[in-house]
Protein backbone atom coordinates (compact mmCIF):
# COMPACT_ATOMS: atom_id res chain seq x y z
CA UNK A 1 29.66 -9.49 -0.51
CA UNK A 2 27.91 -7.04 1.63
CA UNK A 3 27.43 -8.31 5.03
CA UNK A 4 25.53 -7.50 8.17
CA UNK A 5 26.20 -5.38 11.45
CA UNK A 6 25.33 -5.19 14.81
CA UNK A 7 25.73 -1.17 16.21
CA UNK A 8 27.38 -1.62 19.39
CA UNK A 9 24.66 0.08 22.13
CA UNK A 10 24.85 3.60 22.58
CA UNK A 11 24.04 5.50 26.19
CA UNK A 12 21.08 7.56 25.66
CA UNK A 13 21.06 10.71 28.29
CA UNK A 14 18.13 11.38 29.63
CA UNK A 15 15.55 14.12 28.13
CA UNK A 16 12.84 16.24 29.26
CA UNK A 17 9.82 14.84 27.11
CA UNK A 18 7.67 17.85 28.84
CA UNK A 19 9.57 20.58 26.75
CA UNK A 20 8.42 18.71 23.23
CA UNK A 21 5.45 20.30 21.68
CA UNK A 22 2.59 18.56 20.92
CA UNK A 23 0.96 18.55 17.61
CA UNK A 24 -2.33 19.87 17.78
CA UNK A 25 -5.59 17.44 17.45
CA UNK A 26 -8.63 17.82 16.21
CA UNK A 27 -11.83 16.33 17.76
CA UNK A 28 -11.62 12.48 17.37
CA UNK A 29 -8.14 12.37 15.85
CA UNK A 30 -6.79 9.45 18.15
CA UNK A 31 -3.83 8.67 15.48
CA UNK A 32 -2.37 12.57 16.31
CA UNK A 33 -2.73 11.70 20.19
CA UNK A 34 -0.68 8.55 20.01
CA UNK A 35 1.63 10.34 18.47
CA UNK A 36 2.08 12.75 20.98
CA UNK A 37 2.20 10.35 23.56
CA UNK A 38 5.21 8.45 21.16
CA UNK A 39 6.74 11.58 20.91
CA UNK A 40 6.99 12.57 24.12
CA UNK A 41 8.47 8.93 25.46
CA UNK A 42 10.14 7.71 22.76
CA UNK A 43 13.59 9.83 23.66
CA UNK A 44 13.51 8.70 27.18
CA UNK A 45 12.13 5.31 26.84
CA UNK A 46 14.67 2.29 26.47
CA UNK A 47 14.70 1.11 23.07
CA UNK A 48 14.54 -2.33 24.00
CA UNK A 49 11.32 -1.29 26.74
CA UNK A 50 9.15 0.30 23.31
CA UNK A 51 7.40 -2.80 22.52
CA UNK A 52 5.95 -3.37 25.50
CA UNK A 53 4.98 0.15 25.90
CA UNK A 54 3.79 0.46 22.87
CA UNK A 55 1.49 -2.70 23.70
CA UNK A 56 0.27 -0.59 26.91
CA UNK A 57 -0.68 2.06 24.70
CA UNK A 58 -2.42 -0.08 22.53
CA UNK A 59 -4.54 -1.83 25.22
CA UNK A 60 -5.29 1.73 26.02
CA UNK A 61 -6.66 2.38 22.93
CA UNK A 62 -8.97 -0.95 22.62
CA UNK A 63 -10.06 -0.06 26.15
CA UNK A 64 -13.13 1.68 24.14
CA UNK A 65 -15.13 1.72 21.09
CA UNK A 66 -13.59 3.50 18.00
CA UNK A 67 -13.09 3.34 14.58
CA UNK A 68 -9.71 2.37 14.68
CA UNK A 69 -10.51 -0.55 16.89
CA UNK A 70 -13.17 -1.74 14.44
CA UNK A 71 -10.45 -0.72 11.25
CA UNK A 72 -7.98 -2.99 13.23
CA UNK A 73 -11.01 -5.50 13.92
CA UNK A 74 -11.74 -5.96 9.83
CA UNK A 75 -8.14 -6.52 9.25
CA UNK A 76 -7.26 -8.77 11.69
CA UNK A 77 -10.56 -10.74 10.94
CA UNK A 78 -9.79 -10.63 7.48
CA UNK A 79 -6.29 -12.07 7.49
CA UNK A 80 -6.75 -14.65 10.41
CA UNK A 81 -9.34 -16.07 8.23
CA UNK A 82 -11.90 -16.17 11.09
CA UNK A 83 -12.81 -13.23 13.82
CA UNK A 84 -10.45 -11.60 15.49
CA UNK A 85 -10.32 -11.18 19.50
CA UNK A 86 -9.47 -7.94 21.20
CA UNK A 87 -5.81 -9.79 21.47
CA UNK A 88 -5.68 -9.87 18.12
CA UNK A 89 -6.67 -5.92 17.43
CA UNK A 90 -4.33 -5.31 20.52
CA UNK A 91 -1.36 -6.75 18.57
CA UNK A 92 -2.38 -5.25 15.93
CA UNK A 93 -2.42 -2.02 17.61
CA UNK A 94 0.76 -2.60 19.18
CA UNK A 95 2.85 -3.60 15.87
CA UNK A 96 1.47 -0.36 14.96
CA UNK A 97 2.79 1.75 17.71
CA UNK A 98 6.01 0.41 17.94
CA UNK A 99 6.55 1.39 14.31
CA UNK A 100 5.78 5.07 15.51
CA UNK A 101 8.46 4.43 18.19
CA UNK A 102 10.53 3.58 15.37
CA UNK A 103 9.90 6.87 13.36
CA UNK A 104 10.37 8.64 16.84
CA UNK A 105 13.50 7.09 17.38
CA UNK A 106 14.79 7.92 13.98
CA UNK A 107 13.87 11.81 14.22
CA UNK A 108 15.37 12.22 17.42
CA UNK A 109 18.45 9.91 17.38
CA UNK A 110 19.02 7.56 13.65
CA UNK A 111 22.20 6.21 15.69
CA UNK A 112 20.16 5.09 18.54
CA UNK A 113 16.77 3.98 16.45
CA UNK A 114 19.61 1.81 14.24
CA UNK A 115 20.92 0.69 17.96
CA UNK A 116 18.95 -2.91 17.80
CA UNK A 117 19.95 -6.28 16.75
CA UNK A 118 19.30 -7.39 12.94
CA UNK A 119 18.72 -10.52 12.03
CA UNK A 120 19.42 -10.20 8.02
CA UNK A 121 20.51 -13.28 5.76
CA UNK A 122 23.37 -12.96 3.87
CA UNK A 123 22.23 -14.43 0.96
CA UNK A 124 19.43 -12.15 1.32
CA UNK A 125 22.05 -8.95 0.64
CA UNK A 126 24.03 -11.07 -1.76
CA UNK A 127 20.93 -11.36 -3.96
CA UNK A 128 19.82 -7.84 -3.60
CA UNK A 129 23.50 -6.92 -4.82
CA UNK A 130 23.72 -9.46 -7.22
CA UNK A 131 20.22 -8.53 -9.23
CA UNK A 132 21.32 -4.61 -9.34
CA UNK A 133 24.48 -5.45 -10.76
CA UNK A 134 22.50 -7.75 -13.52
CA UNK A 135 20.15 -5.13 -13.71
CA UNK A 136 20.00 -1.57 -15.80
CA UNK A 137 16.84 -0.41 -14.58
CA UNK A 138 17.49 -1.04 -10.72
CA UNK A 139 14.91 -3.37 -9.01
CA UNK A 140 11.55 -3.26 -6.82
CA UNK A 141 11.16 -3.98 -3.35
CA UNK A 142 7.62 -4.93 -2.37
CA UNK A 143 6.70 -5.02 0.83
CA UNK A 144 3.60 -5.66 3.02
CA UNK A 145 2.56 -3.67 6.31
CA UNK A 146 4.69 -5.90 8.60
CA UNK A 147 7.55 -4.42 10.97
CA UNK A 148 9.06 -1.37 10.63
CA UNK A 149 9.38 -0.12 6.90
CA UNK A 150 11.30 2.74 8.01
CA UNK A 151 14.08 0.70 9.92
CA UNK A 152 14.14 -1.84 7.06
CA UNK A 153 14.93 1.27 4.81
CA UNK A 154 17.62 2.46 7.07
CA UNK A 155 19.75 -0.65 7.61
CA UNK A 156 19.89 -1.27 3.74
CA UNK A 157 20.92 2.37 3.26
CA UNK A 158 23.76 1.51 6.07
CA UNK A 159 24.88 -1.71 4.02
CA UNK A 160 25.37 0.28 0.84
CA UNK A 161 21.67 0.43 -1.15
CA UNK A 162 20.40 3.05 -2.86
CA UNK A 163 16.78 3.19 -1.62
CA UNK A 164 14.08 5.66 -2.91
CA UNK A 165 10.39 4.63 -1.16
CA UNK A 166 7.16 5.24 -2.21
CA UNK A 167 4.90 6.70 0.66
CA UNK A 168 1.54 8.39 0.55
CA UNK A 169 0.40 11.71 2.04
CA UNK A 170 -1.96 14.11 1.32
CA UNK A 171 -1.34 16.93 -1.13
CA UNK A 172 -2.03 19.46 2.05
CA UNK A 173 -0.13 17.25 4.89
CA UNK A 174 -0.84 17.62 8.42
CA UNK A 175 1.58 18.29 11.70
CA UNK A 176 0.74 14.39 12.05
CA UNK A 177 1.87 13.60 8.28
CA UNK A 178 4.45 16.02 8.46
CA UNK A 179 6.15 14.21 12.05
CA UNK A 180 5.57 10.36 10.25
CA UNK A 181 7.36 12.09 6.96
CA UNK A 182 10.16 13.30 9.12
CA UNK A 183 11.12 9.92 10.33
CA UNK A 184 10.59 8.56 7.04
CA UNK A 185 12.81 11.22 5.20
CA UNK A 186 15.28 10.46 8.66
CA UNK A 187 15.96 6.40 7.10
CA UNK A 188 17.79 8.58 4.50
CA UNK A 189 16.29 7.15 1.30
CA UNK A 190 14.55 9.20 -1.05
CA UNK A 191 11.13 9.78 -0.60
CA UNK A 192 8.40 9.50 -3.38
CA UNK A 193 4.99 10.62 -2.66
CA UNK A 194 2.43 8.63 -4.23
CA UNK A 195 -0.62 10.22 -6.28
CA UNK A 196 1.76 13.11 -7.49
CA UNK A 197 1.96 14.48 -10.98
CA UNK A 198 5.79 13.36 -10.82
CA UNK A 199 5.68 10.59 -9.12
CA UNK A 200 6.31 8.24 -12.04
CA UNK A 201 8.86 10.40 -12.70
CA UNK A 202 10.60 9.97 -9.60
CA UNK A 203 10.44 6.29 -9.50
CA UNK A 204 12.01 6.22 -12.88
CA UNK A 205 14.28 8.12 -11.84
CA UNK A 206 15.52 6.00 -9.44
CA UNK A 207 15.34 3.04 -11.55
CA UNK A 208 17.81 4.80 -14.06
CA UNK A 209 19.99 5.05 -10.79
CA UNK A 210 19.85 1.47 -10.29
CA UNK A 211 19.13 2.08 -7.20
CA UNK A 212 15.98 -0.07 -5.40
CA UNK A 213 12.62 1.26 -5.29
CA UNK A 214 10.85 0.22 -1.78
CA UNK A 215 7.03 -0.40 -2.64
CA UNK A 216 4.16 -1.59 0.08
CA UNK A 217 1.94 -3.27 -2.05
CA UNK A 218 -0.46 -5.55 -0.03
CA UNK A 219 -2.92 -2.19 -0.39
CA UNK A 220 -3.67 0.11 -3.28
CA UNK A 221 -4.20 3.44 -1.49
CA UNK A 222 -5.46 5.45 -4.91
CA UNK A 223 -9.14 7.22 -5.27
CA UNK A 224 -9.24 7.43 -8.87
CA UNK A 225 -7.50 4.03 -9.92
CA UNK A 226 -8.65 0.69 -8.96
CA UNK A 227 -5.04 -0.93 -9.48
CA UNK A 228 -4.79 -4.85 -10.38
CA UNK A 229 -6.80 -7.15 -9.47
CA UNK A 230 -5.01 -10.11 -6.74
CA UNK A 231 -6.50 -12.76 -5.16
CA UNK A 232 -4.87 -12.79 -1.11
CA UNK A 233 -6.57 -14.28 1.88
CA UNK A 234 -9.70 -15.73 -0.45
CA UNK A 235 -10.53 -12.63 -1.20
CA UNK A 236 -10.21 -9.68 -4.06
CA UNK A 237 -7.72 -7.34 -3.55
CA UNK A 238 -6.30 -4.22 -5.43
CA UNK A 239 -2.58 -4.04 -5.84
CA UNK A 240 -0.91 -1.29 -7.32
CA UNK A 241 0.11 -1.56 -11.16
CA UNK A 242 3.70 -0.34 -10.39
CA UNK A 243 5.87 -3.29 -9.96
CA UNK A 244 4.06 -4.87 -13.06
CA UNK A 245 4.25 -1.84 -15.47
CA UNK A 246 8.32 -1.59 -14.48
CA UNK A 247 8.87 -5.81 -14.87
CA UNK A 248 7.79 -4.98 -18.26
CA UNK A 249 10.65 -2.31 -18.95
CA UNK A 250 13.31 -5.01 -17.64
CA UNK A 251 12.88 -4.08 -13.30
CA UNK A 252 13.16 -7.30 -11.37
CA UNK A 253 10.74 -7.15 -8.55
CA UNK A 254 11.72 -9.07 -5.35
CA UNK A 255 9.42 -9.54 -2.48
CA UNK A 256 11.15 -8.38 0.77
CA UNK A 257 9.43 -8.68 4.81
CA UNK A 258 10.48 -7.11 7.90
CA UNK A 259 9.37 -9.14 11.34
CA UNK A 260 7.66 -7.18 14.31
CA UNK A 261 10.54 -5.70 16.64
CA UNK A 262 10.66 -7.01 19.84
CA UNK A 263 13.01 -6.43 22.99
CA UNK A 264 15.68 -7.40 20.94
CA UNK A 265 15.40 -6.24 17.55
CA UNK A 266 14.04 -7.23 14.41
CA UNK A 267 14.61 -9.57 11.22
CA UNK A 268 14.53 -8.90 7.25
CA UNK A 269 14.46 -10.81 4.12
CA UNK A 270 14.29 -10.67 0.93
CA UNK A 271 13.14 -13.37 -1.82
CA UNK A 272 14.57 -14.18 -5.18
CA UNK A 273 13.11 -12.28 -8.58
CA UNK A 274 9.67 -13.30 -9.17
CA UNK A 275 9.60 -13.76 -12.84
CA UNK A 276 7.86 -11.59 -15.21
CA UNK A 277 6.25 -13.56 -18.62
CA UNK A 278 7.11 -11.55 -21.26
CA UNK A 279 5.63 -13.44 -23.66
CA UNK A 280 2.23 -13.61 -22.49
CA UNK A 281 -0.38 -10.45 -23.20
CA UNK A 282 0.26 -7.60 -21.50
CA UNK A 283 -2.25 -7.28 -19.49
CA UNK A 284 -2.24 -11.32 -18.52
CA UNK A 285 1.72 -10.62 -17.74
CA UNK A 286 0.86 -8.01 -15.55
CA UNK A 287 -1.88 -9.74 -13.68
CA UNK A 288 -0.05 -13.22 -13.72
CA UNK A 289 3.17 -11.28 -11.79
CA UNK A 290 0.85 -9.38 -9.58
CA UNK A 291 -0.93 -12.42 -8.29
CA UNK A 292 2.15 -14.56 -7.67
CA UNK A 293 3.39 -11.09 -6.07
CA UNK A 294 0.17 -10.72 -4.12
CA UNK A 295 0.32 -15.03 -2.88
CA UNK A 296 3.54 -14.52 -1.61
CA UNK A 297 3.18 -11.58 0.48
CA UNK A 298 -0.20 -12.66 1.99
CA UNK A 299 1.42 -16.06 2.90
CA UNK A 300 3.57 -14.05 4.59
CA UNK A 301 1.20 -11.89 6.12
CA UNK A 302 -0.64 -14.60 7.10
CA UNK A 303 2.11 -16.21 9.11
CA UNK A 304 2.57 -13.17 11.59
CA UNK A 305 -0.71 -11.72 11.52
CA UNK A 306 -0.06 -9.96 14.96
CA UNK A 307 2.23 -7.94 13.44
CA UNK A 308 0.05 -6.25 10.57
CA UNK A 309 0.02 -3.10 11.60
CA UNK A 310 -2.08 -0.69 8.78
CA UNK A 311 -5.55 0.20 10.50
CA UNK A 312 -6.45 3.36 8.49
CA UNK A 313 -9.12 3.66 6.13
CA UNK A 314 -7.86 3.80 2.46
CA UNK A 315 -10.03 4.63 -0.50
CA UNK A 316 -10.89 1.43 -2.72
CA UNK A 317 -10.52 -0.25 1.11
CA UNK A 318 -10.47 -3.90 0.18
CA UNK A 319 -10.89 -5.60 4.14
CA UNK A 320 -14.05 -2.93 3.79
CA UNK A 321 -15.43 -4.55 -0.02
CA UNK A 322 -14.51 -7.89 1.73
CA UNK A 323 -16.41 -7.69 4.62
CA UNK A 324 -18.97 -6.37 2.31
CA UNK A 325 -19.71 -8.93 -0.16
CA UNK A 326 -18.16 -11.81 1.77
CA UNK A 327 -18.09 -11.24 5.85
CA UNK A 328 -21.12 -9.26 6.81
CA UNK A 329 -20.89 -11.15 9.85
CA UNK A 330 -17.60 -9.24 10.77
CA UNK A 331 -20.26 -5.59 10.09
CA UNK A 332 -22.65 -6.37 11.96
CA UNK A 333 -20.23 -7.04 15.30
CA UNK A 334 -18.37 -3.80 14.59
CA UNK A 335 -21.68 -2.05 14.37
CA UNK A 336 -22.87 -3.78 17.64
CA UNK A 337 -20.72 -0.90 19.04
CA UNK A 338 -20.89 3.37 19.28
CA UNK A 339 -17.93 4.30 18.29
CA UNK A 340 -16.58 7.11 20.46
CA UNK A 341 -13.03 8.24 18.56
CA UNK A 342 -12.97 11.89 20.62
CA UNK A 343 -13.05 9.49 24.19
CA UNK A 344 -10.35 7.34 23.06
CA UNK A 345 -8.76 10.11 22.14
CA UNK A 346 -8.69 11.31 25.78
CA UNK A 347 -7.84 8.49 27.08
CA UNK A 348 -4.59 8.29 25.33
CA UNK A 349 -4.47 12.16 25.83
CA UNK A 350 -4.58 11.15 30.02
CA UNK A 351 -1.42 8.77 30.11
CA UNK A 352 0.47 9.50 32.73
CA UNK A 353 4.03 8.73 30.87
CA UNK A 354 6.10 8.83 34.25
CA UNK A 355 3.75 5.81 35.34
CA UNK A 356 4.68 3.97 32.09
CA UNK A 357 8.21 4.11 32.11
């Protein structure tokens, strides 16, 4: 049995956060200025004092108009199943940031980002063990944007999994996508960009490891594939065809959730096989595991909505088609609004950091 561990903390000397460089940002890009601001605080900052912060930071950035207030907005709207309040977007906001903490933590320090209290059920790793060593074709984790994906990465790696994870960045990645890949590539699983001519490849790969492929699947970020089809919070949404397409080769797909960290730390599951029909069609076997995929993780989802954290834009954007067809209501408050992305983007710029620590 693989069990769970608690690091013992670790003293963190203190570091000049005026002698990191900042990534340069283009007009408007307020994702590139938070992360500046996460970069700069993140070594010097408390572990245990990020969340907080990063919920300063985020009433910061719903201090104005902007399109990822209204992104955050649709989202929250969407999943609460009513409108969301500029609470709501804050927490939002703030799950969000604290992630980047997380990725901040991990490319300065893994020991110290690692350094929090896990709450991870036994029978949780027991299960994960016990379907890879059933399996021959390694297993799927699918995961929604909740928690830190990252951290949920590294303390499987530290309990003995294999873990490759599927990510998405552009073919010509920015210094942003470039400092989010480094703390990703820092959880020390493999990373498998999405969209790429060998990305099945990859993923197979890893299967033929036995090792466990991390997924997040609550969104289907593709621009020239709709994915399948899912019902989640009364509304269409696109999966990806992935976990389907390998449950047909033999890959048991388990549905897995990390909490929001807090002061303290954080918690992680992981939920038993769900079964894939092989006897039905294949297309009806595919969409009959993606929807029972697709109800579990938006029960889920819709549980801890303050800690959905994915505001971006995504092509095929399903809160977007939604809103659309469904909630024009939710449209027409967003477009009450001027969005002003370059302002907020100055306003995070302007944190004084010495004042927020």
């Amino acid at each position: 049995m693989i069990s769970s561990t608690i690091h013992e903390p670790v003293l963190v000397p203190p570091i000049r956060t005026d002698a990191i460089t900042p990534l340069p940002r283009g007009r408007g890009d307020i994702q590139t200025a938070v992360v500046n601001l996460v970069d700069r605080l993140a070594p010097a900052v408390p572990v245990a004092r990020q969340p907080s912060l990063a919920r300063d930071i985020a009433e910061v950035i719903a201090s104005g108009p902007s399109s990822m207030v209204d992104n955050m907005f649709l989202r929250q709207s969407i999943i609460r199943g009513g409108t969301a309040t500029n609470d709501h977007v804050i927490e939002g906001l703030a799950a969000w940031v604290t992630v980047l903490f997380d990725l901040s933590n991990l490319r300065h320090d893994r020991c110290r980002a690692l350094d929090v209290e896990v709450d991870i059920p036994d029978e949780a790793l027991d299960r994960l063990a016990r379907v890879l060593s059933k399996s021959c074709n390694g297993c799927i984790l699918a995961v929604p944007h909740i928690g830190s994906i990252e951290l949920f990465v590294a303390h499987l790696i530290d309990r003995g999994f294999n873990i490759g994870f599927v990510y998405s960045i552009g073919h010509k990645p920015t210094p942003t996508e470039r400092w989010i890949y480094a703390g990703r590539h820092a959880a020390r699983g493999t990373p498998i960009a999405i969209g790429r001519r060998h990305t099945g490849a990859e993923i197979s790969k890893a299967l033929k490891n036995n090792d466990v492929v991390l997924m997040v699947v609550d969104v289907y970020p593709s621009a020239k594939y709709k994915g399948i089809v899912a019902m989640a919070h009364d509304a269409e949404f696109n999966y990806p065809p992935g976990p389907a397409r390998y449950a047909r080769s033999g890959t048991p797909i388990l549905a897995g959730f990390a909490t929001r960290r807090d002061a303290q730390g954080f918690s992680m599951n992981i939920l038993d096989p769900i079964e894939y029909h092989a006897s039905m069609p294949k297309h009806s076997a595919a969409s009959d595991l993606t929807q029972r995929l697709a109800t579990t993780i938006a029960e889920f989802t819709a549980e801890r909505p303050e800690a959905y954290w994915l505001w971006h834009p995504i092509p095929h954007d399903p809160f977007l088609a939604v809103a659309q067809r469904q909630r024009p209501d939710l449209l027409n408050s967003a477009a009450a609004t001027i969005e002003d992305d370059e302002a907020t983007a100055l306003e995070v710029d302007a944190v004084n950091s010495t004042l927020m620590v």
